[in-house]
Protein backbone atom coordinates (compact mmCIF):
# COMPACT_ATOMS: atom_id res chain seq x y z
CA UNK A 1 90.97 100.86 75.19
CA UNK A 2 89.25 103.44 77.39
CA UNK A 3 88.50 106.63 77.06
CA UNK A 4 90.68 109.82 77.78
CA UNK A 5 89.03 110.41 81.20
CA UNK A 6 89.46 106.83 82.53
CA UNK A 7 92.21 106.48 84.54
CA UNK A 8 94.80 103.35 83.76
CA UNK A 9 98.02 102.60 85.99
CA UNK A 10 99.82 99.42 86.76
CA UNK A 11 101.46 97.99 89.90
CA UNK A 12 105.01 97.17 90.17
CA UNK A 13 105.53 94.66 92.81
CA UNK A 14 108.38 92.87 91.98
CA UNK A 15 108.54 90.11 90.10
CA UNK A 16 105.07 90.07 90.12
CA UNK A 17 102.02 89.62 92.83
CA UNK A 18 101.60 86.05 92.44
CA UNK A 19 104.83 84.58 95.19
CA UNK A 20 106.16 81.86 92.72
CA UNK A 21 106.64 84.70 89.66
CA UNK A 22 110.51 84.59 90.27
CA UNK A 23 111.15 81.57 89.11
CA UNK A 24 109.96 82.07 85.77
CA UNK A 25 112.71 82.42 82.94
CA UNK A 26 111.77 85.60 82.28
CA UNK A 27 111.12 87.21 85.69
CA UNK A 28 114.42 88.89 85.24
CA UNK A 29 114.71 88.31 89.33
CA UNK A 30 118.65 88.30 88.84
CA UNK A 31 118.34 91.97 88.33
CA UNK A 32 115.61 92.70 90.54
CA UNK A 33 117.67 94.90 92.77
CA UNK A 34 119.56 96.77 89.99
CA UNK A 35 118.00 100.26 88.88
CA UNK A 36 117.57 99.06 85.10
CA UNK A 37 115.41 96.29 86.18
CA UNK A 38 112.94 99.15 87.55
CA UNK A 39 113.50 101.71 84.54
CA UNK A 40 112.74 99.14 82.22
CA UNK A 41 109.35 98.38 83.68
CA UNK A 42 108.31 101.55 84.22
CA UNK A 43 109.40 102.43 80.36
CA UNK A 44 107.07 99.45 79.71
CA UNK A 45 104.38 100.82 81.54
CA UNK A 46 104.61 104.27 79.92
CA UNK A 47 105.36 102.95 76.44
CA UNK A 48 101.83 101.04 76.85
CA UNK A 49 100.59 104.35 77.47
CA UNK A 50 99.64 103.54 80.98
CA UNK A 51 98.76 107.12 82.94
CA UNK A 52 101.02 105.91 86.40
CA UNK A 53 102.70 103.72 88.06
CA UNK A 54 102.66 102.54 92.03
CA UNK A 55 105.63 101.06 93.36
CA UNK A 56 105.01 99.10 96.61
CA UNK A 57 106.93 99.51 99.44
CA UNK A 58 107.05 98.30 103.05
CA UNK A 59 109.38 98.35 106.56
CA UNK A 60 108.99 94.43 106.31
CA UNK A 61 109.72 91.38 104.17
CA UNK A 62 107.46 89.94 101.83
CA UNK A 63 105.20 87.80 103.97
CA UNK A 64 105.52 83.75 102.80
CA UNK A 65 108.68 81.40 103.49
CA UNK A 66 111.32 81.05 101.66
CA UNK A 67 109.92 80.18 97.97
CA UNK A 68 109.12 83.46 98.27
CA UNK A 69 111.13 86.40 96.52
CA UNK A 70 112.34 88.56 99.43
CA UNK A 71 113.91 92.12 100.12
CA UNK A 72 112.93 95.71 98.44
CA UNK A 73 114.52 98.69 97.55
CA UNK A 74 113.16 101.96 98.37
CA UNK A 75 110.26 102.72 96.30
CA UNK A 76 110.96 106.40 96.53
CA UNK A 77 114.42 105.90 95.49
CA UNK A 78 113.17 103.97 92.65
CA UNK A 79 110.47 106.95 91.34
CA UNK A 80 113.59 109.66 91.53
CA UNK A 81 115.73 106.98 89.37
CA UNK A 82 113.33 106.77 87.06
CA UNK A 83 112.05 110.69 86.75
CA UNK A 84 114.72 111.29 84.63
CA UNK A 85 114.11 108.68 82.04
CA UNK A 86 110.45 109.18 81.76
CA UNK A 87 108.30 112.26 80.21
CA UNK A 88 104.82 111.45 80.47
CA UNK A 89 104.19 108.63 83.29
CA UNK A 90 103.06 109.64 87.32
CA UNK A 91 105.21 108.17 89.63
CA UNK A 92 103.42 106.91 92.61
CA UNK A 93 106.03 105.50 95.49
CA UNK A 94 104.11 103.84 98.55
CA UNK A 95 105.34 105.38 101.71
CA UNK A 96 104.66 104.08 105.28
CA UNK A 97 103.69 106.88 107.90
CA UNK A 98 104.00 105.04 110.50
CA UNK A 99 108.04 104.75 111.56
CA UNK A 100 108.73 108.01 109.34
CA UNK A 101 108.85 111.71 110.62
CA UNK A 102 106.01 113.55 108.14
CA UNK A 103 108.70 116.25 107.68
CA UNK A 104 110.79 113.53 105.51
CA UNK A 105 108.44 112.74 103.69
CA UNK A 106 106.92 115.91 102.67
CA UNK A 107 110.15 116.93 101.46
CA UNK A 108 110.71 113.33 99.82
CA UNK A 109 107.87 113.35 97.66
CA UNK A 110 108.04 117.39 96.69
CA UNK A 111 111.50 116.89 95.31
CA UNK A 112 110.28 113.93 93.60
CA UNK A 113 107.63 116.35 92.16
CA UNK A 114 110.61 119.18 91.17
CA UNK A 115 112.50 115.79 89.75
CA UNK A 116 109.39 114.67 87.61
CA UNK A 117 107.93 118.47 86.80
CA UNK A 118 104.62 117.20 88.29
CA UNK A 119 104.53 114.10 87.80
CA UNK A 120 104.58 112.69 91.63
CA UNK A 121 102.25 111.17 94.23
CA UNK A 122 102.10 109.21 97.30
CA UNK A 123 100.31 106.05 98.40
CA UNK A 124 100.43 106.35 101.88
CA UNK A 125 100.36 102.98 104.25
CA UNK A 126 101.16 101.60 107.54
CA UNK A 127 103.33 99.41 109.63
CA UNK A 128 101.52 96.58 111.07
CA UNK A 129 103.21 93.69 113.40
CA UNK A 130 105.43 94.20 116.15
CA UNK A 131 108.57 92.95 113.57
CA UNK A 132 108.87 96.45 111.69
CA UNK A 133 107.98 98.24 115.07
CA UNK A 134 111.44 96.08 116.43
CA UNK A 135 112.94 96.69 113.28
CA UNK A 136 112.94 100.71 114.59
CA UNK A 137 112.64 100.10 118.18
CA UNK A 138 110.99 103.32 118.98
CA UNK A 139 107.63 102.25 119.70
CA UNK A 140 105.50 98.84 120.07
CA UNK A 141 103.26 97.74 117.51
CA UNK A 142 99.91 99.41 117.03
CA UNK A 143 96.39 97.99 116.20
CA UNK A 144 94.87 99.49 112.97
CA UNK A 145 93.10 102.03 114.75
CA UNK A 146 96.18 103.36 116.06
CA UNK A 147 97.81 103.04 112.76
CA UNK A 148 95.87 105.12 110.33
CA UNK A 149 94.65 107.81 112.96
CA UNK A 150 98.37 108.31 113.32
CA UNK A 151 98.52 108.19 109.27
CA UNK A 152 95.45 110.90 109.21
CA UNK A 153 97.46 113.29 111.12
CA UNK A 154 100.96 112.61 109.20
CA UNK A 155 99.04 113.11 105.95
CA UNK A 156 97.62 116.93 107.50
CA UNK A 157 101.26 117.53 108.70
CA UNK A 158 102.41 116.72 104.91
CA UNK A 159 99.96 118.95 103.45
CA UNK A 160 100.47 121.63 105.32
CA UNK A 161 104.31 121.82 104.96
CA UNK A 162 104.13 121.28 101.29
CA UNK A 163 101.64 124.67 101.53
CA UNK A 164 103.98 126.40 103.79
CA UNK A 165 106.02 128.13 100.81
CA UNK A 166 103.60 130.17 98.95
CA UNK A 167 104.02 130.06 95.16
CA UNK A 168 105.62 133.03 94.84
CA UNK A 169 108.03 132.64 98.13
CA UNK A 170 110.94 132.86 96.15
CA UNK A 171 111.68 136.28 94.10
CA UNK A 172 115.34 136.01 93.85
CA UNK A 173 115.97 139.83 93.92
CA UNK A 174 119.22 140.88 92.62
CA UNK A 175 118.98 144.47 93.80
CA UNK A 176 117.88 144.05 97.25
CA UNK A 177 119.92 140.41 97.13
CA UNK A 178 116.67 138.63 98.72
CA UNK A 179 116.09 135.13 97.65
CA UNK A 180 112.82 134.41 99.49
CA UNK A 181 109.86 136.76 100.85
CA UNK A 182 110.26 135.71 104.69
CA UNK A 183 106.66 136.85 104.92
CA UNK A 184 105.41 134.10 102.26
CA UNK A 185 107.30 131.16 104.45
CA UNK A 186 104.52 130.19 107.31
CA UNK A 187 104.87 128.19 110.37
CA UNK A 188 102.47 125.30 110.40
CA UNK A 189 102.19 125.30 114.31
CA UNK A 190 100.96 121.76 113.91
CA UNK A 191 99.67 120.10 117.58
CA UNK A 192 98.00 116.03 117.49
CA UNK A 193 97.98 113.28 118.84
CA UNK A 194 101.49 111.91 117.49
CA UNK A 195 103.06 114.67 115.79
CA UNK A 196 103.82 118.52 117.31
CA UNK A 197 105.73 120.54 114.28
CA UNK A 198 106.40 123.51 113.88
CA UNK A 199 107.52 124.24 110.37
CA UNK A 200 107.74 125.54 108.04
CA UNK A 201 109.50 123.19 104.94
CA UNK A 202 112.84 123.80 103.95
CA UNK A 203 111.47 122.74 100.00
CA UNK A 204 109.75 125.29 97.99
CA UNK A 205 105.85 124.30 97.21
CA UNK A 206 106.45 122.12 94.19
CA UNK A 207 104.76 122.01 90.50
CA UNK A 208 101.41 121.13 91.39
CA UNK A 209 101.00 122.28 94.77
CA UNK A 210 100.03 119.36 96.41
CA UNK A 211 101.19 116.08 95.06
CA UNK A 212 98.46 113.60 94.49
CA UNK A 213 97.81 111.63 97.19
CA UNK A 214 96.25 107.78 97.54
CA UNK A 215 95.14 105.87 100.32
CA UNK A 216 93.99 101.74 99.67
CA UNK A 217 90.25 101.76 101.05
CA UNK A 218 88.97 98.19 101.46
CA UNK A 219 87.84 97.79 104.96
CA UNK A 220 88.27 99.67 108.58
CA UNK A 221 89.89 102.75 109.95
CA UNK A 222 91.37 103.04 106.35
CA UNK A 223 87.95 104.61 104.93
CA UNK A 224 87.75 107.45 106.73
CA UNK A 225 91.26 108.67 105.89
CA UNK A 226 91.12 107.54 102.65
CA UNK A 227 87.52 109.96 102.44
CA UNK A 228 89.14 113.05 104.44
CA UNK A 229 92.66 113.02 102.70
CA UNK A 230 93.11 111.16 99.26
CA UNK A 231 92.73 112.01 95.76
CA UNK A 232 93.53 108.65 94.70
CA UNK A 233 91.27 105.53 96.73
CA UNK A 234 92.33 102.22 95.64
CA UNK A 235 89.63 99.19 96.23
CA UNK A 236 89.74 95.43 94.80
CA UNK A 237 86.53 94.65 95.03
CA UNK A 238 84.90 90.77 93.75
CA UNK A 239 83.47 91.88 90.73
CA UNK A 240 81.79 94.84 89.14
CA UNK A 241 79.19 95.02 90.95
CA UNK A 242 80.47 95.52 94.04
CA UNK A 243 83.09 97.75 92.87
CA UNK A 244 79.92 100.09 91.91
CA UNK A 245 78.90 100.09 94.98
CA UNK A 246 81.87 100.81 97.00
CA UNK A 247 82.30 103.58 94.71
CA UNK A 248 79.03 104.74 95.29
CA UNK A 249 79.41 104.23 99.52
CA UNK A 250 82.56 106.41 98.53
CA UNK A 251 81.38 109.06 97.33
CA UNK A 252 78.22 109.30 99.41
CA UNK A 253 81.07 109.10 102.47
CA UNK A 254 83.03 111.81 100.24
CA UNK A 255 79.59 114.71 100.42
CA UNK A 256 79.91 113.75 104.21
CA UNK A 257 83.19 114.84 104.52
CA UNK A 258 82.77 118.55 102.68
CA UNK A 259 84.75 116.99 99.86
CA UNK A 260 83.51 116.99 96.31
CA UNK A 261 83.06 113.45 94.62
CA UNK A 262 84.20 114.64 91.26
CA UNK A 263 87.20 115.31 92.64
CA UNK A 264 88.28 112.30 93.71
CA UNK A 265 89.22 109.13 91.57
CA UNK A 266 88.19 105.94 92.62
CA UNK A 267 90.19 103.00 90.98
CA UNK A 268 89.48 99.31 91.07
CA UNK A 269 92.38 96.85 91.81
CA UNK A 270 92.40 94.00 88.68
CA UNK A 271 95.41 91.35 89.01
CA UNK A 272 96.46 90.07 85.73
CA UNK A 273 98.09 87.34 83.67
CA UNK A 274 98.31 87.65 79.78
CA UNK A 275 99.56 85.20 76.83
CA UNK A 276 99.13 85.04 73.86
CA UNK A 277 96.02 82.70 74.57
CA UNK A 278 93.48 82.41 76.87
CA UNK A 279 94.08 78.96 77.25
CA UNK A 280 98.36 79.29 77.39
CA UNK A 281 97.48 82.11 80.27
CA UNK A 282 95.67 79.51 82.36
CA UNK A 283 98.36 76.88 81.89
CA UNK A 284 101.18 79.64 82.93
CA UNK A 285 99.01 80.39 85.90
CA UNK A 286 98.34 77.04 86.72
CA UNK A 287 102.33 76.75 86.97
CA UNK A 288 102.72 79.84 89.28
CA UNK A 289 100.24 77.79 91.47
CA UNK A 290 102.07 74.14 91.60
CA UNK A 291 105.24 76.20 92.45
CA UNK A 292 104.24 77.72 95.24
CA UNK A 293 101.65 74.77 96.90
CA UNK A 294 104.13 72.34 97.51
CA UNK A 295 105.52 74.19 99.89
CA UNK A 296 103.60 76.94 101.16
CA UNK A 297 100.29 74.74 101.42
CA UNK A 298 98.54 78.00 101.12
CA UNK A 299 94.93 78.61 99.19
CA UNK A 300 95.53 78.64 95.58
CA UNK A 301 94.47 81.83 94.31
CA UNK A 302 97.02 83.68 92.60
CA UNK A 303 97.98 86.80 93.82
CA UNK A 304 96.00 86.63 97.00
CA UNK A 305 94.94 84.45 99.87
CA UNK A 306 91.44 85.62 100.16
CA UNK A 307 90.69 85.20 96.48
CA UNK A 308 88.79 88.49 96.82
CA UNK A 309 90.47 89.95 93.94
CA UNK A 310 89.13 91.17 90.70
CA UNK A 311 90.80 89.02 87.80
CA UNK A 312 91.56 88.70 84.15
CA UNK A 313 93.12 85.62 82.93
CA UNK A 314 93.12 85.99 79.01
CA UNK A 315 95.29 88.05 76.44
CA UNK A 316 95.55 91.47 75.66
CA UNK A 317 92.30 92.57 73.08
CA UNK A 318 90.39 90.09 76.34
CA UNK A 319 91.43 92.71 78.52
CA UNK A 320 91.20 95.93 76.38
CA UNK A 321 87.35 94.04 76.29
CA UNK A 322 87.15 94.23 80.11
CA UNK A 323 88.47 97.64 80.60
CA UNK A 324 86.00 99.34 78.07
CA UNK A 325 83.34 97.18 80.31
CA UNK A 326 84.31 99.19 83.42
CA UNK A 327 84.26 101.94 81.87
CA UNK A 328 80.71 101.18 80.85
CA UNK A 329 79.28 100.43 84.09
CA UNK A 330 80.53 103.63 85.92
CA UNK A 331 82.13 100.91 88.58
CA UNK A 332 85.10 102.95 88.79
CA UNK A 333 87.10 105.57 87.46
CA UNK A 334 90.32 103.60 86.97
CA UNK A 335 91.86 101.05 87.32
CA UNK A 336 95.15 99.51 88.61
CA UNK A 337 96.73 96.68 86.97
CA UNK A 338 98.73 94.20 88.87
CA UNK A 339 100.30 91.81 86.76
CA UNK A 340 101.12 88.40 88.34
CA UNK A 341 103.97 88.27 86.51
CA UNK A 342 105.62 91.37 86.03
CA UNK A 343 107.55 91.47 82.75
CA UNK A 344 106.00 88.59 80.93
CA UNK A 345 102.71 90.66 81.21
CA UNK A 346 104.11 94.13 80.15
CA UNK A 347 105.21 92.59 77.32
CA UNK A 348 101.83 92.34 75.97
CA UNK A 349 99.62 95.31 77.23
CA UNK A 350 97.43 96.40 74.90
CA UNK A 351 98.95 99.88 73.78
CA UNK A 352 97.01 103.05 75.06
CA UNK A 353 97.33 105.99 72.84
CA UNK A 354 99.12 108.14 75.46
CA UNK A 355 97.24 111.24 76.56
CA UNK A 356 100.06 114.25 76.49
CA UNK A 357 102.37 115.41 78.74
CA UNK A 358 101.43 117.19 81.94
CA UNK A 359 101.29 117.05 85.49
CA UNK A 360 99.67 113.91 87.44
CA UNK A 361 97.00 116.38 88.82
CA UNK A 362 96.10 117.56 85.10
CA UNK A 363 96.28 114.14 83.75
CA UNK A 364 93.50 113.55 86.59
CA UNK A 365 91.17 116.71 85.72
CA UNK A 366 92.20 118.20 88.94
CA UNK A 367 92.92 121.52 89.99
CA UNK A 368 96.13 122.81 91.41
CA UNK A 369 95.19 123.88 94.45
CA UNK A 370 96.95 127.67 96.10
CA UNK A 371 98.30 127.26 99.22
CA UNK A 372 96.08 127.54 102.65
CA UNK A 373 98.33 129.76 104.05
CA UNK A 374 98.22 132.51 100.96
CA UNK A 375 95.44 134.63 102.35
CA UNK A 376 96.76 135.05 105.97
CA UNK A 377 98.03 138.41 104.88
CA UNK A 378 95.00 139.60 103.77
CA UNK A 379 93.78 138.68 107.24
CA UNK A 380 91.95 134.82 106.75
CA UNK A 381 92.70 132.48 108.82
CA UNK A 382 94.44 129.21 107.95
């Protein structure tokens, strides 16, 4: 299996990505919207040693007709549930920006990160198609422009009211019978495009600061807020060669931006089906497809339409052979697995020796960052 620095998490989409994954016998779909469904998967997941997992989430149903498993619970919901069974695993909710004040959600995912001791992040998205902008009835739909600059300034809003306790805010002084240092609490005085807040939070800055944050970076106005504000960027590139060089366009985009390369991960998107042959995991595959072509009459790819996807077909050493080969070519730092069918595939990850307990950010080589507004006293700016 890889090596300590490599980075390995898996995807929790339901049943699985591929639409038809429910009606396998052992999707467990019956209990799909129960909380043990999710704790045991993401006990699977950190069991298998895997370093995280993402939950998906979205304002909309699952796209496809009715052979489709629909409906969701919320992934944030889901990572609290489960921060109290787990010791080891990050806990990565998706959020969407774009129907959500920033203000919930920084205080969302900090108390996941009190609730997990460190363990939280955020993989911020956005609400395409005028159905989830009806479903709030606020606003119209946006184009994708629209969308992620509004997510580039909700992400700046986050950050800063996450840094607007100092660490040392609270100092609980029985003799005096203060609880906070009012001068540690800042206003954020926010002004954009979309958002005008004040501040500050009403959480204290949480174990490691900042949660981590991760933007998906394929394509369009995505890139550039992915560069500026993640320390996560997911891709699913073809094949390992172009996953090198979208990491490489990454980074180069990264020493653009002021950022440091090193301190950003880029992982690589594989979908995934395992048995216990390479040959039974293209028959069960093979199934998922004639399930969902009679009816759909969609592209038979798997998990995606496009068929743009990095894939592994195979069994679990088959894998544990492709991971140590991206590892190898430097394509990526990590990688995401996203099984096509959910439980039949944790069943059979290849077991990671688990790297010990400790924040998300540590587990990633990262710093905890202090908070921007720390220094105002000493008279610099924030």
């Amino acid at each position: 299996m890889p090596d300590s620095d490599f980075f390995l998490a898996v995807e929790l989409a339901g049943t699985g990505v591929h639409p038809a994954s429910w009606r396998r016998r052992d999707s467990r779909a019956e209990d799909l919207f129960t909380a043990g469904y999710w704790v045991d998967a993401i006990t699977a997941a950190e069991n298998a040693g895997a370093d995280a997992v993402f939950l998906p989430d979205s304002f909309g149903l699952q796209p496809g007709g009715t052979e489709t498993a629909k409906g969701r619970l919320d992934a944030v919901a889901i990572a609290a549930r489960a921060a109290a069974v787990t010791r080891r695993i990050g806990l990565l909710p998706q959020a969407p920006v774009t129907h959500t004040e920033p203000f919930h959600l920084s205080k969302a995912i900090a108390s996941l990160d009190f609730a997990t001791l460190g363990r939280a992040g955020w993989e911020v998205t956005v609400s395409e198609g005028a159905e989830q902008a009806k479903a709030f009835g606020r606003k119209g739909a946006q184009d994708p422009a629209a969308l992620w600059h509004e997510a580039d300034e909700a992400v700046e809003v986050v950050a800063r009211l996450w840094d607007s306790w100092e660490d040392d805010a609270e100092i609980r002084d029985l003799a005096t019978g203060r609880f906070i240092d009012r001068d540690k609490l800042h206003y954020i005085e926010y002004e954009g495009d979309n958002f005008s807040v004040k501040g500050p939070s009403i959480t204290p800055r949480s174990p490691q600061g900042l949660p981590i944050v991760a933007v998906r970076a394929d394509e369009g106005p995505s890139i550039p807020v992915a560069v500026r504000r993640a320390d996560l960027i997911r891709i699913a590139p073809p094949d390992l060669d172009a996953a090198h060089a979208r990491r490489a366009a990454l980074r180069s985009a990264l020493l653009g931006a002021d950022r440091d390369p090193d301190a950003v991960r880029v992982l690589v998107d594989l979908d995934i089906h395992l048995a216990e042959t390479a040959e039974r995991a293209h028959e069960e595959l093979a199934e998922l497809d004639r399930w969902s072509a009679p009816v759909s009459g969609a592209p038979q790819v798997g998990s995606r339409a496009t068929g743009t996807a990095l894939r592994h077909i195979g069994t679990a050493d088959s894998l544990t052979e492709l991971l140590a080969a991206v590892v190898d070519s430097g394509a990526a730092d990590g990688v995401v697995l996203r099984p096509l069918a959910l439980h039949a595939t944790l069943s059979r990850l290849p077991s990671t020796p688990p790297a010990p307990a400790a924040t998300l950010r540590e587990r990633l080589h990262l710093p905890r960052p202090a908070s921007r507004y720390a220094t105002i006293q000493e008279g610099t700016p924030s």
